[in-house]
Protein backbone atom coordinates (compact mmCIF):
# COMPACT_ATOMS: atom_id res chain seq x y z
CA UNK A 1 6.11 -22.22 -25.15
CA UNK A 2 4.30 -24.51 -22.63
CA UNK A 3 3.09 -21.57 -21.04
CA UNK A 4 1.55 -20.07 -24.26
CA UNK A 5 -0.36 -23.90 -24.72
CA UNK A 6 -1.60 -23.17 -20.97
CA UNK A 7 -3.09 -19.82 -21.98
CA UNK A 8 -4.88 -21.01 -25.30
CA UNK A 9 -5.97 -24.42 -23.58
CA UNK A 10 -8.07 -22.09 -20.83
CA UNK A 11 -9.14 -19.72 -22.99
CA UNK A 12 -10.63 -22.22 -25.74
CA UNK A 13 -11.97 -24.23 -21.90
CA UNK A 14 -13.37 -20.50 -20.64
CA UNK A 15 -14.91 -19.45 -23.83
CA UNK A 16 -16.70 -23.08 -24.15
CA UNK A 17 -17.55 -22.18 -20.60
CA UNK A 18 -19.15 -18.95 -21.64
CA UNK A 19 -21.31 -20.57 -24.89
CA UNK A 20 -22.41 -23.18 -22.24
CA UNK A 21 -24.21 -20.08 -19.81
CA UNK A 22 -25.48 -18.47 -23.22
CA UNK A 23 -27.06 -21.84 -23.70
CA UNK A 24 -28.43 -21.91 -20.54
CA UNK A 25 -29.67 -18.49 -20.37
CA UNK A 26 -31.24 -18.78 -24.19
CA UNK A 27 -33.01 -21.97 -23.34
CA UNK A 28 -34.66 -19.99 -20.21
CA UNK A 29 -35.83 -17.50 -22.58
CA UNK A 30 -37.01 -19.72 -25.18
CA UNK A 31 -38.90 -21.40 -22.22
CA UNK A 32 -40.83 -18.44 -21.08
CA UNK A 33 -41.60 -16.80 -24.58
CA UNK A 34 -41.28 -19.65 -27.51
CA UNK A 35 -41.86 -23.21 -25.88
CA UNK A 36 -45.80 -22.47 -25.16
CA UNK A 37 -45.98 -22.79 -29.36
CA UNK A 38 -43.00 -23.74 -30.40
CA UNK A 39 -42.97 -26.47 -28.14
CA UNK A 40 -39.89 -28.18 -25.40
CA UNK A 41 -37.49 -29.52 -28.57
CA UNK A 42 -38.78 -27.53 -31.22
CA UNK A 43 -40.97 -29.17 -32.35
CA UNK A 44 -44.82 -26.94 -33.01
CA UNK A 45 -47.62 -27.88 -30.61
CA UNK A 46 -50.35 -29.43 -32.71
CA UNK A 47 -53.14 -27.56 -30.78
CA UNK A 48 -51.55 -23.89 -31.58
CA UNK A 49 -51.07 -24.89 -35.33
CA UNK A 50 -54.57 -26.12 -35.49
CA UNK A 51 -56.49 -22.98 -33.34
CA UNK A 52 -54.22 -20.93 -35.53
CA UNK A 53 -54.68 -22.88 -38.55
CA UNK A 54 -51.27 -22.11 -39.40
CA UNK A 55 -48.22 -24.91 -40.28
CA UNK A 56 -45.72 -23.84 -38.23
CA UNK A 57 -41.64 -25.20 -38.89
CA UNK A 58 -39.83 -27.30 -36.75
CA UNK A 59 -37.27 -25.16 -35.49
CA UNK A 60 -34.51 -28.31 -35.43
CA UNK A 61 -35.12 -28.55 -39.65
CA UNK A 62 -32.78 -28.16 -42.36
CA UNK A 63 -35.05 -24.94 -43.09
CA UNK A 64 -35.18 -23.31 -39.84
CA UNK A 65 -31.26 -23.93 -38.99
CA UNK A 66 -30.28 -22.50 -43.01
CA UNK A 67 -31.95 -19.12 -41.46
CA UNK A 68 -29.20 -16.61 -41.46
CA UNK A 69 -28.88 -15.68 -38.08
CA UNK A 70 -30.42 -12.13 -38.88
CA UNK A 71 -33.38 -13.71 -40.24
CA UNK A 72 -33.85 -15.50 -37.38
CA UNK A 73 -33.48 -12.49 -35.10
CA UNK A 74 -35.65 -10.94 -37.08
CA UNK A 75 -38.78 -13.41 -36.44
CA UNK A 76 -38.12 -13.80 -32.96
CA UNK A 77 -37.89 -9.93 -32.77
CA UNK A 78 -40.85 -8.75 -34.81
CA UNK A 79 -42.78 -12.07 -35.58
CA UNK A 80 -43.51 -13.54 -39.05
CA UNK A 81 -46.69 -14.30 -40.24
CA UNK A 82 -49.39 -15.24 -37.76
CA UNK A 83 -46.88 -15.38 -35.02
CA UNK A 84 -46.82 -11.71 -33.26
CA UNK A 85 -43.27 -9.66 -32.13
CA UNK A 86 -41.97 -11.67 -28.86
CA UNK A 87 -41.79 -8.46 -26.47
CA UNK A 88 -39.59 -8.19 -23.45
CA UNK A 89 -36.38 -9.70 -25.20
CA UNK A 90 -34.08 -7.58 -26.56
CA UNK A 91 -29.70 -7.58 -26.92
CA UNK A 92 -27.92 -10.37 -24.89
CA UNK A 93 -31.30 -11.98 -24.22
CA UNK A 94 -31.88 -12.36 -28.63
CA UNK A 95 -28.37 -13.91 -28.55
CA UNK A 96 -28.79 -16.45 -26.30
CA UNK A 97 -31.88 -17.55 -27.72
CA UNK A 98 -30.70 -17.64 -31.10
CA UNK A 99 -27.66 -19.93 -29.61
CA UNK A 100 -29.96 -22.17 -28.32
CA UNK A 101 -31.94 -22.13 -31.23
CA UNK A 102 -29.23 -23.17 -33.07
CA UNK A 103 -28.37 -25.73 -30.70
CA UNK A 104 -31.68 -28.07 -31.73
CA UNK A 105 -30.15 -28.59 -35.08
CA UNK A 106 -30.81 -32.26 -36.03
């Protein structure tokens, strides 16, 4: 029995581990292809929303973080509105960025 408690103890401290790197990695992507508009926390640069007279969501609302996680692929993927498809990110690189994304929730 103990031993069974050792195994699920590191796996639940590996897997953490493992969500911690994803984090990582999907704030490094967000920096190089979202943070320019979306800005460092989330939060939309003022500039961008004005040149592209466009209100753009805080990405740590109650609005953005309701997003099903497909819809949220989705914009970062293809782009909604005004904002164009983010190229160069595709598979593991999408799901780290949506777990960071979801880790600005307020």
């Amino acid at each position: 029995m103990p031993s069974f408690l050792l195994s699920t103890a590191l796996t639940v401290l590996l897997s953490g581990a493992a969500f911690a790197a994803d984090l990582k990695a999907g704030k490094a992507v967000y920096d190089k292809s979202c943070k320019s508009c979306h800005g460092a926390d989330g939060t939309p640069v003022p500039t961008i929303q004005k040149m592209l007279k466009v209100e753009m969501r805080d990405l740590k609302s109650q609005e953005v973080q309701s997003l099903s996680d497909a819809d949220l692929r989705k914009a970062s993927i293809q782009g909604q509105g005004k904002m164009k498809p983010v190229t160069g990110i595709t598979g593991a690189d999408v799901d780290n960025l949506l777990a960071y994304v979801r880790s600005l929730r307020k």
